[in-house]
Every structure is written in structure tokens, then in C-alpha cells.
PDB file of N, CA and C in Angstrom:
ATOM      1  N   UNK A   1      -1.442  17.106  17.922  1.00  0.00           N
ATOM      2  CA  UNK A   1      -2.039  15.796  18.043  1.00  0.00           C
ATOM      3  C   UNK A   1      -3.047  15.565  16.922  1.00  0.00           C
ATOM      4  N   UNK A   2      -3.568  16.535  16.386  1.00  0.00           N
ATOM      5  CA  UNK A   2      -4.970  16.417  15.630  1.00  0.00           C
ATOM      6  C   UNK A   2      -4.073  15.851  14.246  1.00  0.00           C
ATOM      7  N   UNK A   3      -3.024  17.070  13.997  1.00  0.00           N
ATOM      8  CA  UNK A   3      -2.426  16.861  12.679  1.00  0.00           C
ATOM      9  C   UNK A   3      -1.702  15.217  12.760  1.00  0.00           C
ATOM     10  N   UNK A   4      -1.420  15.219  13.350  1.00  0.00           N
ATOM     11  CA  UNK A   4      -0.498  13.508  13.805  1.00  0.00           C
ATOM     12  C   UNK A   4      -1.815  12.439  13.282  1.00  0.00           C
ATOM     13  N   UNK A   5      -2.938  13.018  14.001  1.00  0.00           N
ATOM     14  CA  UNK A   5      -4.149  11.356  13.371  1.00  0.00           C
ATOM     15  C   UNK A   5      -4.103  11.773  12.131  1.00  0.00           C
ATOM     16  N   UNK A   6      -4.372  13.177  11.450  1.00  0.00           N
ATOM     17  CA  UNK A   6      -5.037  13.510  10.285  1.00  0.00           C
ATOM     18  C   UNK A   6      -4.035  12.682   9.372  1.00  0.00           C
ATOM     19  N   UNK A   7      -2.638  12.662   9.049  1.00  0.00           N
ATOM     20  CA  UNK A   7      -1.701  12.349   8.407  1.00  0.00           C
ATOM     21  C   UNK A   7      -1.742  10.974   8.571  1.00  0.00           C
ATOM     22  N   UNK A   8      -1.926  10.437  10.011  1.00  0.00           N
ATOM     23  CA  UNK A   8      -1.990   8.529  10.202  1.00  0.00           C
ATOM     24  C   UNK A   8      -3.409   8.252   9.501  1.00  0.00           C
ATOM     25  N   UNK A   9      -4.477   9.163   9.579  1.00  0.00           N
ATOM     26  CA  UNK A   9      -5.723   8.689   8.748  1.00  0.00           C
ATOM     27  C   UNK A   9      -5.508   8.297   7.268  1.00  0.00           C
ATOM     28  N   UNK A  10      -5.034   9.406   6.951  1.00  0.00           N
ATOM     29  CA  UNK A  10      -4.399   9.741   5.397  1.00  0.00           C
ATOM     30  C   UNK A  10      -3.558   8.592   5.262  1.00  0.00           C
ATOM     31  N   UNK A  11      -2.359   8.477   5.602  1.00  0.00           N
ATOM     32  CA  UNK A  11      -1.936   6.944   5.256  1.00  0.00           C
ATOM     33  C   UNK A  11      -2.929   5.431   5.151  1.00  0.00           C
ATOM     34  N   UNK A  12      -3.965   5.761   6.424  1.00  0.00           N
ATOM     35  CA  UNK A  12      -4.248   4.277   6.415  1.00  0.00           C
ATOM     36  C   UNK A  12      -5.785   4.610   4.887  1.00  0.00           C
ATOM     37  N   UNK A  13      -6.120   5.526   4.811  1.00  0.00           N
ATOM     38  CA  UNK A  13      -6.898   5.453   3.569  1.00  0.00           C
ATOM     39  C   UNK A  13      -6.180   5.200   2.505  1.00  0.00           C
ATOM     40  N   UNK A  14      -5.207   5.677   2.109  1.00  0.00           N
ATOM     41  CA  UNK A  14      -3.666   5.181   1.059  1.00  0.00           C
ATOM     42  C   UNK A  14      -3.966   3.897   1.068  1.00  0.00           C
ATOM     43  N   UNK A  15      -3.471   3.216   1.969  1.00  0.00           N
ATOM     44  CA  UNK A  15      -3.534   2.104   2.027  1.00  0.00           C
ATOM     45  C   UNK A  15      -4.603   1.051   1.961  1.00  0.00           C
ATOM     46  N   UNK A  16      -5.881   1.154   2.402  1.00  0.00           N
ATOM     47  CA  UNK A  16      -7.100   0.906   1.915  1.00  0.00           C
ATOM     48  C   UNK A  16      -7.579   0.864   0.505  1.00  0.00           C
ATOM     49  N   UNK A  17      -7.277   2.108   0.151  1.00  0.00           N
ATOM     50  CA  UNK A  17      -7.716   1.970  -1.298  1.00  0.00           C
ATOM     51  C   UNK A  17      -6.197   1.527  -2.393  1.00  0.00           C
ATOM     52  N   UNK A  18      -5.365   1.282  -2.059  1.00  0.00           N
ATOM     53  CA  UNK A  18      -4.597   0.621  -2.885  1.00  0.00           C
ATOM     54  C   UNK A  18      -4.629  -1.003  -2.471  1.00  0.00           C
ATOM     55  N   UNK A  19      -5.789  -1.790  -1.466  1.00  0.00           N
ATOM     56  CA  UNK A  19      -5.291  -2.993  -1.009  1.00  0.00           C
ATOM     57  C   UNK A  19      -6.871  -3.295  -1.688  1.00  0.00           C
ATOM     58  N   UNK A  20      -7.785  -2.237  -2.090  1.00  0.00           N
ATOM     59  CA  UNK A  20      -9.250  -2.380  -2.453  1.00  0.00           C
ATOM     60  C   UNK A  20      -8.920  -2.567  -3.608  1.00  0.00           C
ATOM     61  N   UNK A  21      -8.383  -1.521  -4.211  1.00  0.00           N
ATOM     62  CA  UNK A  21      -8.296  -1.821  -5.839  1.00  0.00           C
ATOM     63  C   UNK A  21      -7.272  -3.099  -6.197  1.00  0.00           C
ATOM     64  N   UNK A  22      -6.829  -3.372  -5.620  1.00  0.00           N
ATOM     65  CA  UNK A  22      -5.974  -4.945  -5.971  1.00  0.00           C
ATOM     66  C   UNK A  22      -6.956  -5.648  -5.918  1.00  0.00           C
ATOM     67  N   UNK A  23      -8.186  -5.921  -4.809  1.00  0.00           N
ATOM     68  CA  UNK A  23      -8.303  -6.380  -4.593  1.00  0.00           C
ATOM     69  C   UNK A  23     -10.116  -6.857  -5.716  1.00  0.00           C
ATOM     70  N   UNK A  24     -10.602  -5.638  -5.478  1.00  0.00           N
ATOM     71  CA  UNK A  24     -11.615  -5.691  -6.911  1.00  0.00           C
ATOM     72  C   UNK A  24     -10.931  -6.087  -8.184  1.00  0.00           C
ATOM     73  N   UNK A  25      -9.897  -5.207  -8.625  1.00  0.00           N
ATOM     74  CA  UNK A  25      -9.500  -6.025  -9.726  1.00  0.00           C
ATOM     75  C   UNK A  25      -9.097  -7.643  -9.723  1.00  0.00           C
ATOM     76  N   UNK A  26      -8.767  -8.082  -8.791  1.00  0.00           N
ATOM     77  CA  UNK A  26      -8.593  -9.700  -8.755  1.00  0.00           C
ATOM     78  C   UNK A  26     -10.313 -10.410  -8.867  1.00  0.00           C
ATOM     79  N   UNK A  27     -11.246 -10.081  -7.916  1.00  0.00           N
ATOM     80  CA  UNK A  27     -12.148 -10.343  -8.052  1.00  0.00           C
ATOM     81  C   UNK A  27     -13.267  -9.906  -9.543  1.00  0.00           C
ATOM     82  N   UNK A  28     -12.761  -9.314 -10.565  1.00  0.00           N
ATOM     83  CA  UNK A  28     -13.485  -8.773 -11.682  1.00  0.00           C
ATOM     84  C   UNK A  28     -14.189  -7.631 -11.201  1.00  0.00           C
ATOM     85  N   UNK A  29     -14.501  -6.936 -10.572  1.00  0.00           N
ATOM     86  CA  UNK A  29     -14.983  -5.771 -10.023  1.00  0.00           C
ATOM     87  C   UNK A  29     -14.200  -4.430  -9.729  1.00  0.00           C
ATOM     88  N   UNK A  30     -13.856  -4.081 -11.480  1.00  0.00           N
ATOM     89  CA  UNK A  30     -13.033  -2.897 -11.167  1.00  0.00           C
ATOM     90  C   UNK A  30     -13.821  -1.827 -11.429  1.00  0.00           C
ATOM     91  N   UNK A  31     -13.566  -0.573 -10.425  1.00  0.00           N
ATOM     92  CA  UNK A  31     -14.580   0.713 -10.388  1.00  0.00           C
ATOM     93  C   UNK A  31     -14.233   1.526 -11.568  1.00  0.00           C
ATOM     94  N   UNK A  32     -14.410   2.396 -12.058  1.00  0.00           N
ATOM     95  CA  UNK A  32     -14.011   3.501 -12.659  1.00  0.00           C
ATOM     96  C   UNK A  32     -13.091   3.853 -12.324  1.00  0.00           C
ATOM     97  N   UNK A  33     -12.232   4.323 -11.132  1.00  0.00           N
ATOM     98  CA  UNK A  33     -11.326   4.975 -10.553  1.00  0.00           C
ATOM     99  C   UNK A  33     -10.237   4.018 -10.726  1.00  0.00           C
ATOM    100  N   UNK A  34      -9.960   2.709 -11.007  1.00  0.00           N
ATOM    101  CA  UNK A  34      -9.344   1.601 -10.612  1.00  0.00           C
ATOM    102  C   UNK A  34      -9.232   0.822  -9.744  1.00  0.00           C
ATOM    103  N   UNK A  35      -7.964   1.064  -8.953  1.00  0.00           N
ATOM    104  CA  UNK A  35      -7.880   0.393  -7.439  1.00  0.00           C
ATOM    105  C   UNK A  35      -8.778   0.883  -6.927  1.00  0.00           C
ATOM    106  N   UNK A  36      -9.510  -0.438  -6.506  1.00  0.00           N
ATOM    107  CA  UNK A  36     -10.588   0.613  -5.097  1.00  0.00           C
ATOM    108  C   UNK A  36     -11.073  -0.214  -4.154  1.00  0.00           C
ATOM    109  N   UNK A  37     -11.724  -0.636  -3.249  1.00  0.00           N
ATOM    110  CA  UNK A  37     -12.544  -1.662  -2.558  1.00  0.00           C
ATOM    111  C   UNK A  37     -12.461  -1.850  -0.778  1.00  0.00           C
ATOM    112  N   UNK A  38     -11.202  -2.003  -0.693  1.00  0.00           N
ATOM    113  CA  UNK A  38     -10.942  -2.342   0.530  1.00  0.00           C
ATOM    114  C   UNK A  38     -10.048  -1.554   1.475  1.00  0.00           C
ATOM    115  N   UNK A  39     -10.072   0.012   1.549  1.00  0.00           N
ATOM    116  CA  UNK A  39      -9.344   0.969   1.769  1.00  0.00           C
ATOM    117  C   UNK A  39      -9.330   0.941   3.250  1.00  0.00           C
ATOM    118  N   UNK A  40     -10.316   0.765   3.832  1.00  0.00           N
ATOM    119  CA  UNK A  40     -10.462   0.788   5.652  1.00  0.00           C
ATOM    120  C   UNK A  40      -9.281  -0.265   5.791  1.00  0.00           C
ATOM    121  N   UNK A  41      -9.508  -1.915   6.111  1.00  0.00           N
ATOM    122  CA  UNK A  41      -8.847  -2.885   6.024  1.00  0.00           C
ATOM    123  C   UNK A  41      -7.424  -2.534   5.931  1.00  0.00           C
ATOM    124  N   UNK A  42      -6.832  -2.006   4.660  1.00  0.00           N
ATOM    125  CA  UNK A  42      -5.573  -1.984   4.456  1.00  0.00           C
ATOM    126  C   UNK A  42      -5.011  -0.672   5.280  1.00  0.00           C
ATOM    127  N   UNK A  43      -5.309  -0.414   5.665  1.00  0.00           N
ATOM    128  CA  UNK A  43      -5.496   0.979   6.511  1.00  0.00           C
ATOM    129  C   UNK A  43      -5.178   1.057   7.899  1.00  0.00           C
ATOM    130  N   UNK A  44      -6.252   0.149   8.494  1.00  0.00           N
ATOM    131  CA  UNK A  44      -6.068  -0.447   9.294  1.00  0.00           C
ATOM    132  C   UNK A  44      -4.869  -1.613  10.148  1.00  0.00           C
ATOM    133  N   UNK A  45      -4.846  -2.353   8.784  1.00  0.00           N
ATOM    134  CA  UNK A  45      -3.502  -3.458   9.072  1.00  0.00           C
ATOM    135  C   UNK A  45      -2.625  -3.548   8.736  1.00  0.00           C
ATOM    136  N   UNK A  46      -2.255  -2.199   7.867  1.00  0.00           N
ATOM    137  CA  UNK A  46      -0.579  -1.965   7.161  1.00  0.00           C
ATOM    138  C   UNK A  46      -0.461  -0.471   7.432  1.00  0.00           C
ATOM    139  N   UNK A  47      -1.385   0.372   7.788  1.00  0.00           N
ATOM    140  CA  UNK A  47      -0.363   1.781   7.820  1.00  0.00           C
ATOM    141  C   UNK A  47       0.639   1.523   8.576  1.00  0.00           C
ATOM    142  N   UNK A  48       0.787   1.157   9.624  1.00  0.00           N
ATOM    143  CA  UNK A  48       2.080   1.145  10.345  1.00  0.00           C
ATOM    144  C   UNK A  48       3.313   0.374   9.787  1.00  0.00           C
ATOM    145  N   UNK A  49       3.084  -0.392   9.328  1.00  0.00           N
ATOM    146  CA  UNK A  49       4.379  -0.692   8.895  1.00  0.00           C
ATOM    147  C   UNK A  49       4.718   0.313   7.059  1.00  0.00           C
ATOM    148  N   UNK A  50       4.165   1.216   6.521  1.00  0.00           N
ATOM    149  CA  UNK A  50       4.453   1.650   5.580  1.00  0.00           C
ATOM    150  C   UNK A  50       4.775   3.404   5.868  1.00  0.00           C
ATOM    151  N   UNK A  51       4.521   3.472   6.974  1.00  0.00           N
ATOM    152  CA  UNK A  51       4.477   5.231   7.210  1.00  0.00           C
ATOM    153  C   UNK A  51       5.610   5.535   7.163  1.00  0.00           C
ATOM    154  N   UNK A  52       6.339   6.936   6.636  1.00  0.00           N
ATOM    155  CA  UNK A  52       7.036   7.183   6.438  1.00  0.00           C
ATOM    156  C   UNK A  52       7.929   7.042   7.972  1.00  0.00           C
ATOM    157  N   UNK A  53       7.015   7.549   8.997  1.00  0.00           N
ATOM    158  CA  UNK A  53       7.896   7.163  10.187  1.00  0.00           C
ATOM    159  C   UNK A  53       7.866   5.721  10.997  1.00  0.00           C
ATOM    160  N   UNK A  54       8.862   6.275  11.858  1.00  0.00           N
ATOM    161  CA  UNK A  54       8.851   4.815  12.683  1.00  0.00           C
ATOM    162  C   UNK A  54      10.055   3.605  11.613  1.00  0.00           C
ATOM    163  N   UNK A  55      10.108   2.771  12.238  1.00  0.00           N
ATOM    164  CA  UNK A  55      11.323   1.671  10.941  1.00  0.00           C
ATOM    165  C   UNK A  55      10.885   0.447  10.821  1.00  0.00           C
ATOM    166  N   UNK A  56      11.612   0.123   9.958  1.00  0.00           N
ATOM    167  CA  UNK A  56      10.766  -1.082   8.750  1.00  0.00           C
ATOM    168  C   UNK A  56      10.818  -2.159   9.730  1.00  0.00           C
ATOM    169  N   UNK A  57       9.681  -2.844  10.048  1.00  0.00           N
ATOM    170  CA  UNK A  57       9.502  -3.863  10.693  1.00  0.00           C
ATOM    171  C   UNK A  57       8.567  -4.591  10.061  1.00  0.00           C
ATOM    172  N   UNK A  58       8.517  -6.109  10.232  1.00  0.00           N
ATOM    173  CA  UNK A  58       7.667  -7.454   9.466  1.00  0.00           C
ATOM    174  C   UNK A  58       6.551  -6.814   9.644  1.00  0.00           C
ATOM    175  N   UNK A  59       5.572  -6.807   8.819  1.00  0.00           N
ATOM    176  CA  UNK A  59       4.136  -6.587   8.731  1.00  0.00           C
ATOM    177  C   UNK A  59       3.496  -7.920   9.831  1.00  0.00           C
ATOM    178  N   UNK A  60       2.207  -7.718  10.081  1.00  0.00           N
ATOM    179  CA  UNK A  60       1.399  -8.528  10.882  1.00  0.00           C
ATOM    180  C   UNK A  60       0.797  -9.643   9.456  1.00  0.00           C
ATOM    181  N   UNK A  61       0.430 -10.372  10.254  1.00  0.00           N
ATOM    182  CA  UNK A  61      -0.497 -11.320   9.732  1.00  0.00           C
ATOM    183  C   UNK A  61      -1.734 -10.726   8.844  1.00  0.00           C
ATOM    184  N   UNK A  62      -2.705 -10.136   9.574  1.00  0.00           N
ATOM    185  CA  UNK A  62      -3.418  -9.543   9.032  1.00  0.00           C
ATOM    186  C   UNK A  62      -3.074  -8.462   7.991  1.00  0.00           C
ATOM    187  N   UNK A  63      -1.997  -8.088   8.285  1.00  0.00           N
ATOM    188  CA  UNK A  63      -1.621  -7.117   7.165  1.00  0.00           C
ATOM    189  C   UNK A  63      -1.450  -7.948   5.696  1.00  0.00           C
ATOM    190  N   UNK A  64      -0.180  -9.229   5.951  1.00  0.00           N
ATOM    191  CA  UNK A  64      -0.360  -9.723   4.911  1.00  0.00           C
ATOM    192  C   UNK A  64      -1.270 -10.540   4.385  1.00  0.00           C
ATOM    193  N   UNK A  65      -2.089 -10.637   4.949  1.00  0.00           N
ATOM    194  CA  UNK A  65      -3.713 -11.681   4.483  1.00  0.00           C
ATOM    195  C   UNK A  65      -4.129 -10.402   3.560  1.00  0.00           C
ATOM    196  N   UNK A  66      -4.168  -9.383   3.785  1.00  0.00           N
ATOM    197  CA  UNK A  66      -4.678  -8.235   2.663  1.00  0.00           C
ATOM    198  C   UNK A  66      -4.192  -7.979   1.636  1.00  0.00           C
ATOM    199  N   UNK A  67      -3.166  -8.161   1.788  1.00  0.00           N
ATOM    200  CA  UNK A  67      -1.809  -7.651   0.730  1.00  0.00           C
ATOM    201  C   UNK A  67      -1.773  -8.565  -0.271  1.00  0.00           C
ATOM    202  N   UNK A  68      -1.970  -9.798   0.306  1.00  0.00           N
ATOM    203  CA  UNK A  68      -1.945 -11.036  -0.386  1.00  0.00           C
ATOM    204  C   UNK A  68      -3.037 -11.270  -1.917  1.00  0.00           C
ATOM    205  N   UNK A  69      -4.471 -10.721  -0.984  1.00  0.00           N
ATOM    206  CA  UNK A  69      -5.378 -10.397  -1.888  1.00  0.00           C
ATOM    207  C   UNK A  69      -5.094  -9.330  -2.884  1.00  0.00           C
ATOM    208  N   UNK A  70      -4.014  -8.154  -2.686  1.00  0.00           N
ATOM    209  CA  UNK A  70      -4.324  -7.311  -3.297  1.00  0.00           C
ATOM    210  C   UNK A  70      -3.474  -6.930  -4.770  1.00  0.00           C
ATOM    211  N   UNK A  71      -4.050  -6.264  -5.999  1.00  0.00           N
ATOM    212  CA  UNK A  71      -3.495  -5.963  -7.029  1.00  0.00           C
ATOM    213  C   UNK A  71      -2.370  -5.064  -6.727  1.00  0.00           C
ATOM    214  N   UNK A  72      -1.045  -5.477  -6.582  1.00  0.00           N
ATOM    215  CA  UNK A  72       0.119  -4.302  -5.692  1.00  0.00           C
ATOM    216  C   UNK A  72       0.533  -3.667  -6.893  1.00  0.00           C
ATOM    217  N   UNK A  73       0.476  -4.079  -7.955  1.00  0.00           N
ATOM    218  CA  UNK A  73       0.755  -3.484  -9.133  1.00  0.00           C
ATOM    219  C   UNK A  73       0.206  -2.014  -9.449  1.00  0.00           C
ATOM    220  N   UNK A  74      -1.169  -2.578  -9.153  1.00  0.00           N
ATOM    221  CA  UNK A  74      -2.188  -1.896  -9.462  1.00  0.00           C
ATOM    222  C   UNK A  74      -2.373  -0.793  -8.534  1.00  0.00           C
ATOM    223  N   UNK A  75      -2.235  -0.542  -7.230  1.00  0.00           N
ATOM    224  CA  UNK A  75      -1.982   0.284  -5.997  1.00  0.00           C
ATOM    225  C   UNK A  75      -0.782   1.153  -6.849  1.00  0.00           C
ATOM    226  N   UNK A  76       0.307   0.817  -6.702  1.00  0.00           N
ATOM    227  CA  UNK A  76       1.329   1.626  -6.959  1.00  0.00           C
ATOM    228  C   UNK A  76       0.996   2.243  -8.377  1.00  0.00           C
ATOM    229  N   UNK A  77       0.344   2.228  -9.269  1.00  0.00           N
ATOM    230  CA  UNK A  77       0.087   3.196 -10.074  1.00  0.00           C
ATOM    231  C   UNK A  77      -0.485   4.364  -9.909  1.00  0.00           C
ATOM    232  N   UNK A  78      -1.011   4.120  -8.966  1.00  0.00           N
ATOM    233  CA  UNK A  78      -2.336   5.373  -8.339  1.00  0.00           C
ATOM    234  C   UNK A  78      -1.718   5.814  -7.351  1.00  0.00           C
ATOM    235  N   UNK A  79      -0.382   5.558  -6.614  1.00  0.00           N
ATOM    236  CA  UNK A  79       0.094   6.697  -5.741  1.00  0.00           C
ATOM    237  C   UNK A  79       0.093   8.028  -6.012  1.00  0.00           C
ATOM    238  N   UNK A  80       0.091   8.499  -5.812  1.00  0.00           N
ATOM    239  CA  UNK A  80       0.539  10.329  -5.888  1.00  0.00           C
ATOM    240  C   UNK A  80       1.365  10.613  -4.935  1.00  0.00           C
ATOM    241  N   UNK A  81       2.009  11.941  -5.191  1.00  0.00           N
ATOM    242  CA  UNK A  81       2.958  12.731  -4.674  1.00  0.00           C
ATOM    243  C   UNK A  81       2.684  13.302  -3.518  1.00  0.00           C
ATOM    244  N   UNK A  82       1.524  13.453  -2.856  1.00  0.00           N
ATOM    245  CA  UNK A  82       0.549  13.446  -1.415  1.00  0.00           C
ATOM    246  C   UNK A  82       0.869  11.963  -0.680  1.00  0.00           C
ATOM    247  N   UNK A  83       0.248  11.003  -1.392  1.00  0.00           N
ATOM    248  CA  UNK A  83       0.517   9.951  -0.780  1.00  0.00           C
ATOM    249  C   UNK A  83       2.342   9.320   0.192  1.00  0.00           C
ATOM    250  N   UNK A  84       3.009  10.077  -1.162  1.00  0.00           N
ATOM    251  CA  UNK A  84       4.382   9.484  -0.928  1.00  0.00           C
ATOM    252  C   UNK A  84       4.915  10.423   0.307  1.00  0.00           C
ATOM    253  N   UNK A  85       4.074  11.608   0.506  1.00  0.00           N
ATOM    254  CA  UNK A  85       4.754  12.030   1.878  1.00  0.00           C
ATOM    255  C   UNK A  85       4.413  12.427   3.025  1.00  0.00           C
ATOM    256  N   UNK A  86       3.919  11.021   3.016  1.00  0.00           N
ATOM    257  CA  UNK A  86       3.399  10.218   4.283  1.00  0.00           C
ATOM    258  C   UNK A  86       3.607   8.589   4.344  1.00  0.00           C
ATOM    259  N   UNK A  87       3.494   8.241   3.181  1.00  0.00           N
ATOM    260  CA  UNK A  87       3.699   6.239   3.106  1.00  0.00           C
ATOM    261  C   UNK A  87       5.573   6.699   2.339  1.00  0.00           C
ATOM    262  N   UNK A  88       6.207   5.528   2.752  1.00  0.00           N
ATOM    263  CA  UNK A  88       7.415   5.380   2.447  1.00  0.00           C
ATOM    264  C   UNK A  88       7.744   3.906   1.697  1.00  0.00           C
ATOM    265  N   UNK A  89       7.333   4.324  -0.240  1.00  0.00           N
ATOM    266  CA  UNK A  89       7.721   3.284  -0.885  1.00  0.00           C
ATOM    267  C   UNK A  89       8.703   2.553  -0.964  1.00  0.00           C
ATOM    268  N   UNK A  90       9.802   2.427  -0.334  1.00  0.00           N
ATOM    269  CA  UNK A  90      10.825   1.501  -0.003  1.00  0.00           C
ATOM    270  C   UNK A  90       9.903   0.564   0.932  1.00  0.00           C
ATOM    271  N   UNK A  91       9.007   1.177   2.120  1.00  0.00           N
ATOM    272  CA  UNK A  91       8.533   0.320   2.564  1.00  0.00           C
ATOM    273  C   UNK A  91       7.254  -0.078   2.387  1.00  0.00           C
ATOM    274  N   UNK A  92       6.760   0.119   1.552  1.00  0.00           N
ATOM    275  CA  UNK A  92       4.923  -0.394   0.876  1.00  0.00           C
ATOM    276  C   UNK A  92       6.110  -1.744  -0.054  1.00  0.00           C
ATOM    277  N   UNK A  93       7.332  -1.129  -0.739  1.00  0.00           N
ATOM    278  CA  UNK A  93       7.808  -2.209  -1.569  1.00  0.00           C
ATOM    279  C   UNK A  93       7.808  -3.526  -0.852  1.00  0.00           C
ATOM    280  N   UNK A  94       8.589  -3.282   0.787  1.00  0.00           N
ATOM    281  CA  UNK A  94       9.390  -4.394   1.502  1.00  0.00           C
ATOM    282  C   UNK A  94       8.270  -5.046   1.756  1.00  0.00           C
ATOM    283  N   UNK A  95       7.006  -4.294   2.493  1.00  0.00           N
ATOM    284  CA  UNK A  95       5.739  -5.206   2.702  1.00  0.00           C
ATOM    285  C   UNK A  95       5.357  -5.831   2.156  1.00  0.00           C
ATOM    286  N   UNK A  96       4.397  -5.523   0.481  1.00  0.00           N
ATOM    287  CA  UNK A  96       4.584  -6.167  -0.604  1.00  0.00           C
ATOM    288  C   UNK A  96       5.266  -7.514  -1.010  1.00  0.00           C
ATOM    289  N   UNK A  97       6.150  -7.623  -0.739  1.00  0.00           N
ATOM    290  CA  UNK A  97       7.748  -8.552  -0.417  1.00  0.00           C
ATOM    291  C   UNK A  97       7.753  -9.408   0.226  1.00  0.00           C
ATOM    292  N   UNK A  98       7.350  -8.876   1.091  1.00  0.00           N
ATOM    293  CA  UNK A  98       7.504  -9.749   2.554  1.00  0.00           C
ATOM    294  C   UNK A  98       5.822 -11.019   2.426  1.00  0.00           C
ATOM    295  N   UNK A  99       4.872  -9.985   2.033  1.00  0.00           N
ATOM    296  CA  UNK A  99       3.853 -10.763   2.360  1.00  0.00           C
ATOM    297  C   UNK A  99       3.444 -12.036   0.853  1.00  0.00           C
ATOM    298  N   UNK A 100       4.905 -11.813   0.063  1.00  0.00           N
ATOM    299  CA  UNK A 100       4.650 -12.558  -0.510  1.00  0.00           C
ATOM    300  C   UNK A 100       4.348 -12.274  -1.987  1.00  0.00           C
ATOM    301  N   UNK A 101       3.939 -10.809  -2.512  1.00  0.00           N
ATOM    302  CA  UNK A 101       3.763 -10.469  -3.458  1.00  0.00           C
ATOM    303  C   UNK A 101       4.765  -9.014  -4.498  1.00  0.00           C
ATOM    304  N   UNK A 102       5.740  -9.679  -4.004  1.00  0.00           N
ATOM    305  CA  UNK A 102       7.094  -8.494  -4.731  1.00  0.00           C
ATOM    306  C   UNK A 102       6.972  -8.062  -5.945  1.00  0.00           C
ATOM    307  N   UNK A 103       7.452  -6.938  -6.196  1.00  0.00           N
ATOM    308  CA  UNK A 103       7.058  -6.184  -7.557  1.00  0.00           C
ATOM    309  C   UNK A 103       8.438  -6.400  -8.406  1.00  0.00           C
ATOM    310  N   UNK A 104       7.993  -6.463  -9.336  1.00  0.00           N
ATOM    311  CA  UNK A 104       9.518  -6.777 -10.400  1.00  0.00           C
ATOM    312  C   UNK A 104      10.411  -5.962 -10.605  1.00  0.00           C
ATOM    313  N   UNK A 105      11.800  -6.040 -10.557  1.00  0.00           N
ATOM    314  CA  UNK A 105      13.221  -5.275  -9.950  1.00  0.00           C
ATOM    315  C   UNK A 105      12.418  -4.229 -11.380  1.00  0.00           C
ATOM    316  N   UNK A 106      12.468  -2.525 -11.540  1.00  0.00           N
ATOM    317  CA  UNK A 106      12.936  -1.935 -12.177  1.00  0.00           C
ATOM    318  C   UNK A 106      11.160  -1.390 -12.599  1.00  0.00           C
ATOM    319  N   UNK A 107      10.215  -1.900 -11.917  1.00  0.00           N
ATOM    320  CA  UNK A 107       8.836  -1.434 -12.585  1.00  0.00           C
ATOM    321  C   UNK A 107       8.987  -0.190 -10.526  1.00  0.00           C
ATOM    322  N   UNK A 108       7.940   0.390 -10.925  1.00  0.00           N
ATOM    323  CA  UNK A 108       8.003   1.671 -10.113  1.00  0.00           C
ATOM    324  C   UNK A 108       6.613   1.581  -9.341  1.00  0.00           C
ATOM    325  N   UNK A 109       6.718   2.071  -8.037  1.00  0.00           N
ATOM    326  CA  UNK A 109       5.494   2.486  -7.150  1.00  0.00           C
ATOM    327  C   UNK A 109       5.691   3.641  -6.784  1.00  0.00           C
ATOM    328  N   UNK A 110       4.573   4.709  -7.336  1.00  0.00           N
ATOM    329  CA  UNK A 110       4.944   5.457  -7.259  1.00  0.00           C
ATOM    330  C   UNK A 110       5.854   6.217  -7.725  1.00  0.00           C
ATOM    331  N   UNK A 111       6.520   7.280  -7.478  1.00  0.00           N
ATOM    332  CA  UNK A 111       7.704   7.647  -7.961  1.00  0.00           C
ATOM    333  C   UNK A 111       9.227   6.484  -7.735  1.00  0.00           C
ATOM    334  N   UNK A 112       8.876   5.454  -7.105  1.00  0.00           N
ATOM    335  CA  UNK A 112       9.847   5.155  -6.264  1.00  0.00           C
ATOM    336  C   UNK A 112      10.289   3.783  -7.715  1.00  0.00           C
ATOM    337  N   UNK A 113      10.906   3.647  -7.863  1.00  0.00           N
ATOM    338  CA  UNK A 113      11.594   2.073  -8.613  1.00  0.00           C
ATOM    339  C   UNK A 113      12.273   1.284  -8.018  1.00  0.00           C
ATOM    340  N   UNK A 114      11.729  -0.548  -8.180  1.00  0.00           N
ATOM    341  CA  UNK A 114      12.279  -1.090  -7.414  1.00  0.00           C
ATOM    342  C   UNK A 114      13.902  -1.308  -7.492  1.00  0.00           C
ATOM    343  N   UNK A 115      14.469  -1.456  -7.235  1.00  0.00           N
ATOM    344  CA  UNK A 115      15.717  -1.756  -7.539  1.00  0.00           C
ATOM    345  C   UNK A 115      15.991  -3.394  -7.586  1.00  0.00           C
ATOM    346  N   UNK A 116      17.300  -3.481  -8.515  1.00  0.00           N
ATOM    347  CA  UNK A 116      17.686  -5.231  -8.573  1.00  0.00           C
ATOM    348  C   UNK A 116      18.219  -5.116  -7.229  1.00  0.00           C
ATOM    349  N   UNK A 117      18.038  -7.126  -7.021  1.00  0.00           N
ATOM    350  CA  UNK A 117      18.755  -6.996  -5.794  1.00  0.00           C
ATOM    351  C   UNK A 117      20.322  -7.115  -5.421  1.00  0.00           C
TER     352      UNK A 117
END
């Protein structure tokens, strides 16, 4: 049980700080690190639909009100190879997508590349 939150924590910080750093960089407030800002938030309202488990279902509202704000470009550069196995970039892509802000067929999140459709 412990390891189960530790890994859902770990995703939803993933996700936080890739919905922060979109989201400072849109606002002119980029850290040193890059993406950064709003890591709780995205964490909070998208781990579940990006975790490697469980299946791809529409993000919430609140999820995409974040997403919306956020540099997705800019997130997916800063994945790592930790990150990816636990979040499932097919589905950070579809979210992304869905909420309105799709990444261009053939640029990469992560290890992952989008594909044409």
C-alpha cells in the first residue's frame, strides 16, 4: 500500500511540475530548472488520467483548465526515464490533446514520439 501512494505521489509531482513549468514559462517566470511552478495542481488533477495504469479516459475539467495553461512542450522535455515508468506518454500525449493543446505529429515527450495521425 505504501509503495502504491509513493509511485501515485511520484506521478502526481511529474505532473505538477511539468503543468508549473508550462505554466511560468507562459507567464515570463521561468526558474532555472525550466518547467516549474504548478506541480501540486497538475498532480492533483491529471495523475489519473496519465498513470501508466488504469485506461485512457477524458481528463476532468479541472485537469484541462491546467493543461490549458501549461507549456506541454516544455513538460515533455524534462521527462525522464523515472518519470516514464510510472506516467504513460501515449497518455500525457492524449490529455494534452484532448484538453486542447496537442503536440505536433513527430516532435517527442519524452522518449515517446507523437505519431501522424
Amino acid at each position: 500500500m505504501v509503495e502504491s501512494f509513493n509511485i501515485r505521489f511520484l506521478a502526481l509531482v511529474v505532473l505538477v511540475i511539468l503543468t508549473l513549468s508550462s505554466n511560468n514559462i507562459s507567464n515570463g517566470v521561468l526558474g532555472q530548472g525550466g518547467c516549474e511552478g504548478q506541480f501540486q495542481g497538475l498532480a492533483q488533477q491529471c495523475s489519473q488520467y496519465v498513470l501508466k495504469t488504469g485506461p485512457k479516459t477524458p481528463p476532468s475539467k479541472g485537469c484541462c483548465d491546467l493543461i490549458k495553461k501549461a507549456d506541454v512542450p516544455c513538460i515533455c522535455k524534462h521527462v525522464t526515464k523515472e518519470i516514464e515508468q510510472i506516467v504513460s506518454m501515449e497518455k500525457m500525449v492524449y490529455v494534452a490533446g484532448y484538453c486542447g493543446k496537442p503536440l505536433p505529429h513527430g516532435s517527442k515527450c519524452g522518449s515517446f514520439t507523437i505519431p501522424p495521425v
